[in-house]
Protein backbone atom coordinates (compact mmCIF):
# COMPACT_ATOMS: atom_id res chain seq x y z
CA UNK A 1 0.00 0.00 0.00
CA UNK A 2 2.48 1.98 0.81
CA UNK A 3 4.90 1.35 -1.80
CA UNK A 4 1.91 2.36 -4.74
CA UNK A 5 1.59 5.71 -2.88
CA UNK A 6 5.25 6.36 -3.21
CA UNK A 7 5.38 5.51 -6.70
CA UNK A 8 2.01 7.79 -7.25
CA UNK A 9 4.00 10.56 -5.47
CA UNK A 10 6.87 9.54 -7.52
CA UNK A 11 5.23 9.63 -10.82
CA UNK A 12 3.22 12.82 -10.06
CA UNK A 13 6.54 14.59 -9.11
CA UNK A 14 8.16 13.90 -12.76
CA UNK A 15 5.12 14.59 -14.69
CA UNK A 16 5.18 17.98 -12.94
CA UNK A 17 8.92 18.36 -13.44
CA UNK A 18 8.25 17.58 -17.01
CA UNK A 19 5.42 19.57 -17.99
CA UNK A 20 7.42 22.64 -16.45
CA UNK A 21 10.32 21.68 -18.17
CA UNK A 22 8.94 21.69 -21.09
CA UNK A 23 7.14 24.89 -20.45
CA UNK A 24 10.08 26.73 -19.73
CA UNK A 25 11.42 25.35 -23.07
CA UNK A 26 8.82 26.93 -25.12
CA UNK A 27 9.01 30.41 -23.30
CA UNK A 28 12.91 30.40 -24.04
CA UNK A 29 11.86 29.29 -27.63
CA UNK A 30 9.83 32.87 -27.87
CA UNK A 31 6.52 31.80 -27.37
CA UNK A 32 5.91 35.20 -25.55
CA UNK A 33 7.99 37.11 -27.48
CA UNK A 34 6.28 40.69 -28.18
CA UNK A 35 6.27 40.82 -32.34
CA UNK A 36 6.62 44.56 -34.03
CA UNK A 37 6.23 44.75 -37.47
CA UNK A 38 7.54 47.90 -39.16
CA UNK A 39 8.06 49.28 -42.54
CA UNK A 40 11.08 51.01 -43.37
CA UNK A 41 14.85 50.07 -44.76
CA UNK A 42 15.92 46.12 -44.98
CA UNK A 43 17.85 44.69 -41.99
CA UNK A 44 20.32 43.45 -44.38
CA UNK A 45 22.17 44.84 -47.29
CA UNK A 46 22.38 43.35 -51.11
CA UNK A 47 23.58 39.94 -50.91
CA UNK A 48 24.66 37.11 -53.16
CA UNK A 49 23.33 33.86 -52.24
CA UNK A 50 23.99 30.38 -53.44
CA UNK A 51 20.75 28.86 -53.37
CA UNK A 52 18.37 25.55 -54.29
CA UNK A 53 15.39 26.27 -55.66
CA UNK A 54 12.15 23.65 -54.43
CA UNK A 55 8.75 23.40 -55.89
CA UNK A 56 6.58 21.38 -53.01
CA UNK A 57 5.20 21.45 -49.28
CA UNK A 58 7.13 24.39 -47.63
CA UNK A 59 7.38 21.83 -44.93
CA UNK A 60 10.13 19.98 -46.86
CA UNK A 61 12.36 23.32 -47.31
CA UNK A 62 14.31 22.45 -43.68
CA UNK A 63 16.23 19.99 -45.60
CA UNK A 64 17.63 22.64 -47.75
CA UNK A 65 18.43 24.67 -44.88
CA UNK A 66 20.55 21.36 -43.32
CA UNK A 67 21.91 20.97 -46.70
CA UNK A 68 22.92 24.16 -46.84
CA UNK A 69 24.39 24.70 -43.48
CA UNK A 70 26.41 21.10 -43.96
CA UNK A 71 28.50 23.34 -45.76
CA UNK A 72 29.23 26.34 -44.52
CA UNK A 73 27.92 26.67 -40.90
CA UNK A 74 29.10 29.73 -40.41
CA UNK A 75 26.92 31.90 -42.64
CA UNK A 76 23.64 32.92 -42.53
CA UNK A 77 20.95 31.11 -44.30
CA UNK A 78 17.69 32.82 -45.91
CA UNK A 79 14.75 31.44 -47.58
CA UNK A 80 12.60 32.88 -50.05
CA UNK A 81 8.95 31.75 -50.49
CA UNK A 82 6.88 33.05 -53.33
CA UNK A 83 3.43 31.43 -52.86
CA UNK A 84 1.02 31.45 -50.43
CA UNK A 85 0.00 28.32 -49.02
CA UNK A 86 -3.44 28.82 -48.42
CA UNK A 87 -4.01 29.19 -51.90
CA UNK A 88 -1.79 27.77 -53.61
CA UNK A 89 -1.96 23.47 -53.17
CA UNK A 90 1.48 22.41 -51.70
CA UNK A 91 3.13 20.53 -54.29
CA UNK A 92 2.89 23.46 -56.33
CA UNK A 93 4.10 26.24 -53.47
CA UNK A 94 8.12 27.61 -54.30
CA UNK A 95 10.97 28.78 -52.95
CA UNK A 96 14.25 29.08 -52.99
CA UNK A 97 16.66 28.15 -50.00
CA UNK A 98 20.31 28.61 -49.21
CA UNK A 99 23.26 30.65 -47.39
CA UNK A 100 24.24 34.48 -47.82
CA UNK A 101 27.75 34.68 -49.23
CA UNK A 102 28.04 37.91 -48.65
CA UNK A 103 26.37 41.10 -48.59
CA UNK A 104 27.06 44.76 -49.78
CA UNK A 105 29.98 45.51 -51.43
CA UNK A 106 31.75 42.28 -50.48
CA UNK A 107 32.53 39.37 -53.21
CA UNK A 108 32.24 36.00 -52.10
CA UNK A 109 34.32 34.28 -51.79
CA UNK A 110 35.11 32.17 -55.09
CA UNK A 111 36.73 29.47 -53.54
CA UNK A 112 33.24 28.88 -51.38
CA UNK A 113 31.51 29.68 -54.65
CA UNK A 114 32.43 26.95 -56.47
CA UNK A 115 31.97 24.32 -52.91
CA UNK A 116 28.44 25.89 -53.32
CA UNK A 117 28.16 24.78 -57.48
CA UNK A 118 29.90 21.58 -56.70
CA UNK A 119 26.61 20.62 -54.51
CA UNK A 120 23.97 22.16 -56.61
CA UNK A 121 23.65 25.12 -55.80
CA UNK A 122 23.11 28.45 -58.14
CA UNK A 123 24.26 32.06 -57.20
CA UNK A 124 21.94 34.70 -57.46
CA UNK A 125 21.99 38.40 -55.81
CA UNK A 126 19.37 40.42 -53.92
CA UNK A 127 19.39 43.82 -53.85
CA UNK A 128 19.10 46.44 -51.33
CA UNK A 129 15.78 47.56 -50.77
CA UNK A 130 14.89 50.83 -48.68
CA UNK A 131 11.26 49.98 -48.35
CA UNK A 132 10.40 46.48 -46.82
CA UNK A 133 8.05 45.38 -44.16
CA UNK A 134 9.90 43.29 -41.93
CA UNK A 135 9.64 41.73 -38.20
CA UNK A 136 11.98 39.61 -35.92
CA UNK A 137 12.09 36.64 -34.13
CA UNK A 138 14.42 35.08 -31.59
CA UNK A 139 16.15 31.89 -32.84
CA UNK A 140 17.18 29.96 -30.10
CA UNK A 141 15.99 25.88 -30.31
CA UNK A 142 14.39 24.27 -33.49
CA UNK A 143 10.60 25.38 -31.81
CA UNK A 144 12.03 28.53 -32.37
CA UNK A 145 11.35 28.36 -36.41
CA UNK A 146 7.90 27.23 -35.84
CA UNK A 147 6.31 29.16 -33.13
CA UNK A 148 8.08 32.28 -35.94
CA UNK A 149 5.60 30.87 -38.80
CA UNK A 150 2.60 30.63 -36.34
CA UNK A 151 3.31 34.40 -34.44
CA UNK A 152 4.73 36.41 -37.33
CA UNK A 153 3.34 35.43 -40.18
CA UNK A 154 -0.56 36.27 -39.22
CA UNK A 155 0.62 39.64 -38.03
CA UNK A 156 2.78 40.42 -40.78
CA UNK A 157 -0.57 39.50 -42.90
CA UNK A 158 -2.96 41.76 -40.97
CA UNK A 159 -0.22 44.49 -41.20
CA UNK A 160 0.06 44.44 -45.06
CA UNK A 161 -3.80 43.66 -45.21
CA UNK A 162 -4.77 46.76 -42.99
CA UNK A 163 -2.38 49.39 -45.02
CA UNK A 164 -2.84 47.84 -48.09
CA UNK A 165 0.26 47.01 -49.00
CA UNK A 166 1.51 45.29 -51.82
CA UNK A 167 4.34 43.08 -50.53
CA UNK A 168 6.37 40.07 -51.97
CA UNK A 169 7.97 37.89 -52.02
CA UNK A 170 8.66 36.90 -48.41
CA UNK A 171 12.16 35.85 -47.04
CA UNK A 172 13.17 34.54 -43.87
CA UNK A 173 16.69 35.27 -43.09
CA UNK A 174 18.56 32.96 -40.06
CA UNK A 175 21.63 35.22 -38.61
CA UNK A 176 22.99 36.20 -35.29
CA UNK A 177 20.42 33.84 -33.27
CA UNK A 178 17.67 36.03 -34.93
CA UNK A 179 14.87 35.04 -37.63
CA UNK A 180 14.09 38.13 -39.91
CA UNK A 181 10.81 38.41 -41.83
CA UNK A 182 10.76 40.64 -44.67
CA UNK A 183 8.87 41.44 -47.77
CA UNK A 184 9.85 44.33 -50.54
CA UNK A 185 7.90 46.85 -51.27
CA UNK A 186 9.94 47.79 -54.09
CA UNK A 187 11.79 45.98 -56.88
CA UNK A 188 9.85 42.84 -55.95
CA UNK A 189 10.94 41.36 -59.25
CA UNK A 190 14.74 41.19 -58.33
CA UNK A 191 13.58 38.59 -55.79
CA UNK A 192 12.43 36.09 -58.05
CA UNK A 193 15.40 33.53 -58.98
CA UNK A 194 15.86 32.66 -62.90
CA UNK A 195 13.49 29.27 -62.10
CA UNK A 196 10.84 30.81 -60.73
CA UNK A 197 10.75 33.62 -63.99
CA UNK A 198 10.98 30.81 -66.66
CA UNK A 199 7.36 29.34 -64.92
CA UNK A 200 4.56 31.26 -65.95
CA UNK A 201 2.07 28.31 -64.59
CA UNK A 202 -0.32 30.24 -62.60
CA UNK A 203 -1.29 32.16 -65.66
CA UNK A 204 -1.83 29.52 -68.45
CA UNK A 205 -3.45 27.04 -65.91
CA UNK A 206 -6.13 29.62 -64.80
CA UNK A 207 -5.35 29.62 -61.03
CA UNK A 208 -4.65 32.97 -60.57
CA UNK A 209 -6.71 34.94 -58.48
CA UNK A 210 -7.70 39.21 -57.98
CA UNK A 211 -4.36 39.11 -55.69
CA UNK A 212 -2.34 37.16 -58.41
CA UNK A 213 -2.96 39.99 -61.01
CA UNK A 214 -2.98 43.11 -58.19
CA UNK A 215 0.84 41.77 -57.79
CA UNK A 216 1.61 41.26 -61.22
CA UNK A 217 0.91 44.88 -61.87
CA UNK A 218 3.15 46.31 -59.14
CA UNK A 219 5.91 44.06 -60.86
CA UNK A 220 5.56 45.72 -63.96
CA UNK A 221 5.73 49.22 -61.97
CA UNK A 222 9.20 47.79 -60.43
CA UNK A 223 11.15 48.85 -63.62
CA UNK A 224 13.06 45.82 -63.03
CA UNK A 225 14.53 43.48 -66.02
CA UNK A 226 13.77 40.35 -63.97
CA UNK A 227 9.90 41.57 -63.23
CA UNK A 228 8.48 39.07 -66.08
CA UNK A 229 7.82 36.11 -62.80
CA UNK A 230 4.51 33.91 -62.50
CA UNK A 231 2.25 32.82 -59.68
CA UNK A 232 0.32 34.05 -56.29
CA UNK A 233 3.22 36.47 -55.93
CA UNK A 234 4.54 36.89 -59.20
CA UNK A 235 5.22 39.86 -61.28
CA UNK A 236 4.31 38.53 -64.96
CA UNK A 237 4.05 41.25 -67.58
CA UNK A 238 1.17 41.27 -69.24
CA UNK A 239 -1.79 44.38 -70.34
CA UNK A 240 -3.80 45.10 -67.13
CA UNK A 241 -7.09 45.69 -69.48
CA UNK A 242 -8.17 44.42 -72.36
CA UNK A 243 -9.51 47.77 -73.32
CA UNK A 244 -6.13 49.00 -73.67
CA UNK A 245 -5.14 46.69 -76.94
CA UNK A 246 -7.73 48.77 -78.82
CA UNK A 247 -6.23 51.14 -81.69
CA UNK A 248 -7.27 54.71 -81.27
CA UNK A 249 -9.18 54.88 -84.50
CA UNK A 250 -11.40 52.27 -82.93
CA UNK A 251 -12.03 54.09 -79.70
CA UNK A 252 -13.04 56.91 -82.04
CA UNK A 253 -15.15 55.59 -84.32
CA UNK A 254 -16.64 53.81 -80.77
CA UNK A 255 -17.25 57.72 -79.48
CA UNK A 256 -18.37 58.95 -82.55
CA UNK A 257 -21.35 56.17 -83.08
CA UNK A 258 -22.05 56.56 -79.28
CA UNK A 259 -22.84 60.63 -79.57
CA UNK A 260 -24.37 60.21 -82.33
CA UNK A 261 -26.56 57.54 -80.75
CA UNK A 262 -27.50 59.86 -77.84
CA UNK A 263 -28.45 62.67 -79.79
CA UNK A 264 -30.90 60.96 -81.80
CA UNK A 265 -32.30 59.66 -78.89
CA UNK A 266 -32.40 56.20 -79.55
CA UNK A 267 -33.01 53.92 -76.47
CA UNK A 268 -29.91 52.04 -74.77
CA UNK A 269 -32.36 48.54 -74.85
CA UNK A 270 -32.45 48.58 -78.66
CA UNK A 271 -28.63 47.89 -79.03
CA UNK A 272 -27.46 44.69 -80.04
CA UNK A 273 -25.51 43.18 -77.36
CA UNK A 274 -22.21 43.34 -79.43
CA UNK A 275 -22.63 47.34 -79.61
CA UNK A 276 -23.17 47.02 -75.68
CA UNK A 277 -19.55 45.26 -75.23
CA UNK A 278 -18.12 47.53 -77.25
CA UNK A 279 -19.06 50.65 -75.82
CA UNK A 280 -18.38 49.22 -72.30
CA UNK A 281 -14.50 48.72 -73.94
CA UNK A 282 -14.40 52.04 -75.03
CA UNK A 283 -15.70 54.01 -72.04
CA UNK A 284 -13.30 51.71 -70.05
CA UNK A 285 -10.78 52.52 -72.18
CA UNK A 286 -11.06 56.50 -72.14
CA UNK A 287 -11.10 56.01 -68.17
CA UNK A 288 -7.70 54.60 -68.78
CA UNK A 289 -6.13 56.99 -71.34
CA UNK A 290 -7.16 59.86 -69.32
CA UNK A 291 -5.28 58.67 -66.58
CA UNK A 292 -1.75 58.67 -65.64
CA UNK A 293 -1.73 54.50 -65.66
CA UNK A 294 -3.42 51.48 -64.26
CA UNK A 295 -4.80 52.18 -61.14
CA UNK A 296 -2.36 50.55 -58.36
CA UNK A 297 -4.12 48.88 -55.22
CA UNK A 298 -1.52 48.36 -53.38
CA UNK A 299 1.03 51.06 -51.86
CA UNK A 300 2.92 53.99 -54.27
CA UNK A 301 5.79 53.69 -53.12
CA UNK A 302 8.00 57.27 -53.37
CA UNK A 303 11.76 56.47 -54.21
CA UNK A 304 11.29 53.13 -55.66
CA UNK A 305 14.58 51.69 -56.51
């Protein structure tokens, strides 16, 4: 009898040791760490990566990270993840993952270089944005990466959502025991690695959505020569109305017929319904001309690089 009570006492007395073990483990992993999101210049400088680019479950990009680090633990990793898993299906979600070589004005290093190309891996270079929205996160266990993705990420949504930003791709950058979130708000396009711009899928398979071609737009308005990307976050070039392919003797010949309609008084009902499409394109086209562009929904950025 008195040897089961022990053992209960026993056995109570680790589960409680446990259960606050492993509750101080989670704290320390930043479980109660206070997340600000702000919007200004990048944490880190231009840099030149040598990365491995994925298409599948984001789930699967830690082994690119281990890969990665095998090589060269000493530098910092990043990872760059263009689609948005809650709308894109996983096997098709992409990234790219792999370690900063250097950053700013520094070369790499070419002997590290080529250890890089001997694995695999491609070099590519970032550039230095002044306009991000970014965030932090301690990195101190493996806990640490995920309690980042489930904290961060829904702020850094709600933040873009309630200012109406337009902001992609996002990259998570692993240095000095801290996880930095960022996402561009300028020159998105120079974020999107050769693979990623020679995959126009989204468009030709008909899964983009109203976000897909807000983002595409503010691609185009990058001015950059790698802007021509594809999917959720992609900055594809293509017309942003089909109004605007008309020739100007067609829009007006279009205004002509439509005064001339109006002043004879003749009844909007008796049109045929091509007439009806057409003057829709034209009167959405004049809204366009008289503008100075395609209206942008997400943020005009001043000093765009």
């Amino acid at each position: 009898m008195w040897d089961f009570l022990d053992w209960t006492v026993i056995g109570f007395f680790l589960l409680a040791l446990l259960l606050s073990t492993f509750s101080v483990y989670v704290v320390y992993s930043g479980l109660l760490t206070e997340i600000h999101i702000s919007t200004g210049s990048s944490p880190v400088k231009s840099m030149t990566v040598a990365y491995k680019y994925k298409e599948g479950p984001y789930k699967e990009s830690g082994l690119l990270f281990t890969e990665s680090c095998r090589i060269a633990p000493e530098l910092p990793t990043v990872g760059v993840f263009y689609d948005d898993p809650k709308k894109v299906p996983a096997p098709k979600c992409r990234c790219a993952v792999g370690s900063i070589l250097s950053e700013g004005d520094q070369r790499p290093s070419e002997e590290l270089q080529e250890l890089y190309e001997k694995f695999g891996f491609r070099i590519f270079t970032f550039p230095e944005v002044t306009h991000m929205v970014s965030s932090c996160f301690p990195y101190r266990t493996r806990l640490s990466i995920t309690l980042g993705v489930c904290r961060v990420y829904p702020q850094l949504n709600c933040y873009i959502k309630d200012r109406k930003l337009c902001a992609h791709p996002f990259l998570e950058i692993y240095r000095n025991r801290l996880i930095y979130y960022i996402s561009p708000l300028a020159r998105q396009g120079d974020f999107y690695v050769p693979e990623v711009q020679k995959a126009p899928k989204r468009q030709q398979e008909g899964e983009e959505s109203e976000e897909d071609r807000r983002t595409d737009i503010t691609g185009e308005d990058s001015h950059s020569d790698r802007s021509s990307v594809s999917g959720l976050l992609q900055s594809h070039s293509r017309d942003t109305s089909p109004s605007l392919s008309l020739s100007p003797s067609v829009l007006y010949h279009q205004r002509r017929d439509s005064l001339s309609d109006s002043d004879s008084g003749r009844r909007r009902s008796r049109r045929s319904s091509s007439a009806s499409s057409f003057e829709e394109l034209q009167l959405e086209a004049e809204k366009c001309v008289t503008s100075d562009g395609p209206e942008h929904p997400g943020l005009v950025v001043e000093g765009e690089e």
